[in-house]
N, C-alpha and C. Protein backbone atom coordinates (compact mmCIF):
# COMPACT_ATOMS: atom_id res chain seq x y z
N UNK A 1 10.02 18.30 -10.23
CA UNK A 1 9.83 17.40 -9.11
C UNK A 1 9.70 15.96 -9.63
N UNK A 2 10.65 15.12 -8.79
CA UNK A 2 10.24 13.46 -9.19
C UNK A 2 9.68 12.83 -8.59
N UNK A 3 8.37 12.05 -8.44
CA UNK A 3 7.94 11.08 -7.66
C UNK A 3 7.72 9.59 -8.43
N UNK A 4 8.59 9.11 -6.97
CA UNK A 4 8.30 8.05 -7.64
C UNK A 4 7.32 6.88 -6.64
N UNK A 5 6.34 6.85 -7.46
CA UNK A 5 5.38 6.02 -7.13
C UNK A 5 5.70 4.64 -6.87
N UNK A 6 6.40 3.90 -7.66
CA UNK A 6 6.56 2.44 -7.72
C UNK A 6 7.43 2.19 -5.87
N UNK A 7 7.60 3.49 -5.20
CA UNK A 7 8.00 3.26 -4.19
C UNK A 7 6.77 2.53 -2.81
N UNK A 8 5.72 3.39 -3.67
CA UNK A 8 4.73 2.71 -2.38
C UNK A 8 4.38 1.15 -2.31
N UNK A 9 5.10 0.50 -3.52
CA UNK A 9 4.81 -1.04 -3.27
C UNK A 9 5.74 -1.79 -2.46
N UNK A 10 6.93 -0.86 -2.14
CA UNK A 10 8.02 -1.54 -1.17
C UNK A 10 7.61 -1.34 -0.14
N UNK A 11 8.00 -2.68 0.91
CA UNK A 11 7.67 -2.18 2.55
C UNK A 11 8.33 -1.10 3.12
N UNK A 12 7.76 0.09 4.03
CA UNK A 12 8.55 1.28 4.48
C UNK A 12 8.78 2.47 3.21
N UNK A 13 8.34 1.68 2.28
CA UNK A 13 8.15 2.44 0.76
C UNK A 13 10.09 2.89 0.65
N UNK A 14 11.10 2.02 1.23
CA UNK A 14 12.79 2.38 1.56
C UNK A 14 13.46 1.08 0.67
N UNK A 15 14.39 1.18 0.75
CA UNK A 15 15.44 -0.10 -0.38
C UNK A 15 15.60 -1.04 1.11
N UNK A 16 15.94 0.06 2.30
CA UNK A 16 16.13 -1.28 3.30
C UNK A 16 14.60 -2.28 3.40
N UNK A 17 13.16 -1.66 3.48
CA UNK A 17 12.08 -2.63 3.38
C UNK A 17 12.09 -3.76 2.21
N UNK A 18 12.67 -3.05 0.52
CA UNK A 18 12.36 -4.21 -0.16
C UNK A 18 13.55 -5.06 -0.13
N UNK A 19 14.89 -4.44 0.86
CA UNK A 19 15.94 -5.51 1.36
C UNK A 19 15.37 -6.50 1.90
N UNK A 20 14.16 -6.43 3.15
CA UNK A 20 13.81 -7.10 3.70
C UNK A 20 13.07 -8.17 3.53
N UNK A 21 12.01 -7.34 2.34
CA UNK A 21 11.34 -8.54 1.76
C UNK A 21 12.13 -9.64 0.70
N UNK A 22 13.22 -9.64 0.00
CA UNK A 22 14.00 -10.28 -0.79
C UNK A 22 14.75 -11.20 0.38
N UNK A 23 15.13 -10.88 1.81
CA UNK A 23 15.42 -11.72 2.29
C UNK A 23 14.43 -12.46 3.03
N UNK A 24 13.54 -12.46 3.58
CA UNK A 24 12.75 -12.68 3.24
C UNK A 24 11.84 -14.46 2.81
N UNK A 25 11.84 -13.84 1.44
CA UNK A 25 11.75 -14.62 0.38
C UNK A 25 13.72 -15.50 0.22
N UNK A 26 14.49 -15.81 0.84
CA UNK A 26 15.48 -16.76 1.18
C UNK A 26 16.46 -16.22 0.01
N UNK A 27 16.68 -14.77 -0.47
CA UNK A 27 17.99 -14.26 -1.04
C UNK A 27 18.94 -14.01 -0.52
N UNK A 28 19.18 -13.70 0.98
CA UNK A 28 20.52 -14.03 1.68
C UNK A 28 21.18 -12.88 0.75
N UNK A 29 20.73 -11.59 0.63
CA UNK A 29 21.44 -10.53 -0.53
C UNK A 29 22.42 -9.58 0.86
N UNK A 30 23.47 -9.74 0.23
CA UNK A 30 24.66 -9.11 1.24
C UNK A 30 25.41 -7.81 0.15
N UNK A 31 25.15 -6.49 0.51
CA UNK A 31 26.11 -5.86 -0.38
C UNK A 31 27.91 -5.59 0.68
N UNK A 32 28.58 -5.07 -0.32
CA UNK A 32 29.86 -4.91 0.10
C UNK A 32 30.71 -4.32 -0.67
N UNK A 33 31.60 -3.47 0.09
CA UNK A 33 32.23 -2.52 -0.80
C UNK A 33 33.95 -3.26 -0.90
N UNK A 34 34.53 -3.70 -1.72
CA UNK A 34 36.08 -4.15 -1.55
C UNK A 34 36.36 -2.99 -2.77
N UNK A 35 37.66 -2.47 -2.03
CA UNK A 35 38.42 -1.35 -2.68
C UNK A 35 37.27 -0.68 -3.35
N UNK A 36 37.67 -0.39 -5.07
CA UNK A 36 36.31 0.63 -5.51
C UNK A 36 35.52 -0.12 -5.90
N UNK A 37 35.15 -1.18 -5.39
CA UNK A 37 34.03 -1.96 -6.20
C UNK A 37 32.61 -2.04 -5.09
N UNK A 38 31.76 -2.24 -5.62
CA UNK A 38 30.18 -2.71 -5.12
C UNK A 38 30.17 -4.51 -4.99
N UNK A 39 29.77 -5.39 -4.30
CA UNK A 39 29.59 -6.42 -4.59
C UNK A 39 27.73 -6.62 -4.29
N UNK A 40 27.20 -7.40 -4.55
CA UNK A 40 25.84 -7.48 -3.88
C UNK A 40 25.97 -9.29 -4.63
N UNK A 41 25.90 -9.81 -3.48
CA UNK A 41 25.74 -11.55 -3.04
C UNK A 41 24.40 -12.06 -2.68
N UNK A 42 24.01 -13.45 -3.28
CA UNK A 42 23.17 -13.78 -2.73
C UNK A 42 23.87 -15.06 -2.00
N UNK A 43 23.62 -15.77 -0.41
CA UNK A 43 24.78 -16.20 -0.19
C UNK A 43 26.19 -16.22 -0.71
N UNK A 44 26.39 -17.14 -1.23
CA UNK A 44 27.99 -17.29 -2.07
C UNK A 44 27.64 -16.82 -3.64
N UNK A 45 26.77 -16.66 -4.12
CA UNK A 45 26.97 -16.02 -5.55
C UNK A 45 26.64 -14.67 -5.86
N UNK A 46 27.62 -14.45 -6.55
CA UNK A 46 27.95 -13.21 -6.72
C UNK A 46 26.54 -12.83 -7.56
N UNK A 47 26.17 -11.52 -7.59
CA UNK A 47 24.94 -11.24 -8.29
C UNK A 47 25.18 -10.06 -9.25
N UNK A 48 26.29 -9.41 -8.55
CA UNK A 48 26.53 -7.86 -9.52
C UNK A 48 27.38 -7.17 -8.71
N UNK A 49 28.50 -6.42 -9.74
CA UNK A 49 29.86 -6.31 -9.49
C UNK A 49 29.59 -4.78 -10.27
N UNK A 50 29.91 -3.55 -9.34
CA UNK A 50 30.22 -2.00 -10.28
C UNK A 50 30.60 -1.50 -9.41
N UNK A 51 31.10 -0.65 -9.83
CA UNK A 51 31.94 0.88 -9.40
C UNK A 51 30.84 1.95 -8.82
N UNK A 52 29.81 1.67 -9.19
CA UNK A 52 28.34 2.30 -8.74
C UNK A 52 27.73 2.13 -7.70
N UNK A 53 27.51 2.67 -6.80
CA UNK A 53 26.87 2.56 -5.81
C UNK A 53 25.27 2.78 -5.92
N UNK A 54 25.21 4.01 -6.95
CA UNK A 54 23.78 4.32 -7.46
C UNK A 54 23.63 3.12 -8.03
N UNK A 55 24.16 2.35 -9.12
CA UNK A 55 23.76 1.05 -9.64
C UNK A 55 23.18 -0.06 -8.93
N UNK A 56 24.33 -0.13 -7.32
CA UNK A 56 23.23 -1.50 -6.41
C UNK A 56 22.19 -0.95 -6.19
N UNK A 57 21.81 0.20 -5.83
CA UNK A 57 20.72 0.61 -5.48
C UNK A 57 19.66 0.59 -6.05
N UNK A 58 19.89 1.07 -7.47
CA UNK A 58 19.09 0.55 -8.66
C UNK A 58 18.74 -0.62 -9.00
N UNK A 59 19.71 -1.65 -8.99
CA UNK A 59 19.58 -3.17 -9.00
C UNK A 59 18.31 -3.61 -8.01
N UNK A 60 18.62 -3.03 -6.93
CA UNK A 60 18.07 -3.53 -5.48
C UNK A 60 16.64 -3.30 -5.25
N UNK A 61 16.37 -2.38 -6.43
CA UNK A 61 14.96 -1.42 -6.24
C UNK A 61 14.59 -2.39 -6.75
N UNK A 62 15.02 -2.49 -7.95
CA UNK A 62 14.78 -3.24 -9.12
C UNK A 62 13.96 -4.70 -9.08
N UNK A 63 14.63 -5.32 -8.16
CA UNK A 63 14.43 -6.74 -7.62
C UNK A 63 13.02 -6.60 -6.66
N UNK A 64 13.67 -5.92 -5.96
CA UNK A 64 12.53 -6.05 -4.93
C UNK A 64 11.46 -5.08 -5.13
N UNK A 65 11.16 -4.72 -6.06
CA UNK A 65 9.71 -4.34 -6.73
C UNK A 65 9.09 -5.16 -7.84
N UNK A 66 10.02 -5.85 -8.29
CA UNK A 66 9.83 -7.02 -8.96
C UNK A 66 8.75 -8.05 -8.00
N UNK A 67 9.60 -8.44 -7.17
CA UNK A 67 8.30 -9.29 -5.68
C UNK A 67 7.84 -8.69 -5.14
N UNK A 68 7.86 -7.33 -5.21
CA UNK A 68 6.65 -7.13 -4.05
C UNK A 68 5.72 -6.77 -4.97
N UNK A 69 5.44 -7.03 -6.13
CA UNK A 69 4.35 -6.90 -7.12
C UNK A 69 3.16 -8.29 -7.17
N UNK A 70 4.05 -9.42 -6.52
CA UNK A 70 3.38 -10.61 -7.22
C UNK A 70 2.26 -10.69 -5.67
N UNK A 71 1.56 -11.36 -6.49
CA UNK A 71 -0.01 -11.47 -5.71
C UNK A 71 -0.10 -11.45 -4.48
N UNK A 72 0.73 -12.92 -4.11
CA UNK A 72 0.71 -13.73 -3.01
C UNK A 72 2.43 -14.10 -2.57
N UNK A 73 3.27 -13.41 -2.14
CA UNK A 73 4.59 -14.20 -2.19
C UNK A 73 5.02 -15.69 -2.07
N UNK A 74 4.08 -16.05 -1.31
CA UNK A 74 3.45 -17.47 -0.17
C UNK A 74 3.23 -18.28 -1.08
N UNK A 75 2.93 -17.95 -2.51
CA UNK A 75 2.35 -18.94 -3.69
C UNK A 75 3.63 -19.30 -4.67
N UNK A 76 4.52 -18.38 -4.68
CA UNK A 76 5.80 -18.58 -5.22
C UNK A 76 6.81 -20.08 -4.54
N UNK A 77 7.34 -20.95 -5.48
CA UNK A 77 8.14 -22.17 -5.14
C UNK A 77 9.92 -21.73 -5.71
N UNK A 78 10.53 -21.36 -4.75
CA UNK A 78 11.60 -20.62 -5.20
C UNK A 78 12.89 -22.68 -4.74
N UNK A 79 13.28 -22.22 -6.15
CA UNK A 79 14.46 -23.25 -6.42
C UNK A 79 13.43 -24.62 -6.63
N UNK A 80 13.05 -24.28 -7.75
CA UNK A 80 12.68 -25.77 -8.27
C UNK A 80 13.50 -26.30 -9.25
N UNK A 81 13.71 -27.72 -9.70
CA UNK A 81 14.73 -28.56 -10.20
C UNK A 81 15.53 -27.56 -11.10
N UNK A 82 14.87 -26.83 -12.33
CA UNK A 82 15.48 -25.72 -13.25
C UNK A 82 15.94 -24.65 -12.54
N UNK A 83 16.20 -23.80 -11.55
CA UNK A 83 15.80 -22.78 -11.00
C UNK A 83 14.88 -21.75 -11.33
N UNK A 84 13.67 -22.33 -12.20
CA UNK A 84 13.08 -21.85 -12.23
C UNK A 84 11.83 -21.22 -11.38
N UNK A 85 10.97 -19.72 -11.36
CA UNK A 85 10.22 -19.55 -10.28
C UNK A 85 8.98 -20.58 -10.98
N UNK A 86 8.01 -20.62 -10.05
CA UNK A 86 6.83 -21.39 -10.56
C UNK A 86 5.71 -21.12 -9.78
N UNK A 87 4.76 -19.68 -10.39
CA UNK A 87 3.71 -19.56 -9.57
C UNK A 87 2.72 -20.43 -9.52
N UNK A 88 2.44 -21.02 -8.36
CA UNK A 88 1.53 -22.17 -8.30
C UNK A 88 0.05 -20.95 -8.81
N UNK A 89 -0.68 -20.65 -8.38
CA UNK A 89 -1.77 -19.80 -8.94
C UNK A 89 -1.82 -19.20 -10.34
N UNK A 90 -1.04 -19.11 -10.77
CA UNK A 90 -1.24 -18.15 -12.02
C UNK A 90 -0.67 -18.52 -13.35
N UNK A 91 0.48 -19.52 -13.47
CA UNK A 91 0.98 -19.93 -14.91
C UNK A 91 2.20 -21.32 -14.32
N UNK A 92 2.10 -21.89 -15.35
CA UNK A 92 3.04 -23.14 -14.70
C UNK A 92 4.47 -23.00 -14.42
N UNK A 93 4.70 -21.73 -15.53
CA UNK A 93 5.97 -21.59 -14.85
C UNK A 93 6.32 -20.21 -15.28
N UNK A 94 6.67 -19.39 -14.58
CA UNK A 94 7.29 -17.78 -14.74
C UNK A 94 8.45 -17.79 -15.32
């Protein structure tokens, strides 16, 4: 049997909840299938390109358990001059 735990930190504990929260947070993440390929976009940039479908999914978990880990989302400054993140509470720059 597999459980996976790291699911209860996503909203709906589903890939569509931590879809939600990544958009959200202003990722504009669009997947799409052209011929055999996967695309997954954040507006106009491309983010990840496979033949895998298990792979976006994985990607997708990936991300959005990534943020739904951090403290406060609300404290995060997304697109500062570097694109770098920069948690105001916790370190000057992530």
């Amino acid at each position: 049997m597999l459980e996976l735990k790291w699911r209860d930190h996503l909203p709906d504990q589903t890939l569509e909840g931590g879809l939600s929260l990544l958009n959200e947070l202003k990722w504009n993440l669009e997947i799409k299938q052209v011929g055999k390929f996967w695309h997954v976009t954040a507006g106009h940039k491309a983010l990840l390109k496979t033949s895998s479908r298990d792979a976006v999914d994985s990607f997708l978990y990936g991300m959005a358990l990534a943020y739904s880990v951090v403290p406060d989302p609300s404290s995060i400054s997304l697109g500062t001059s570097r694109g770098r993140l920069r948690n105001k509470g916790y370190a000057s720059r992530v």
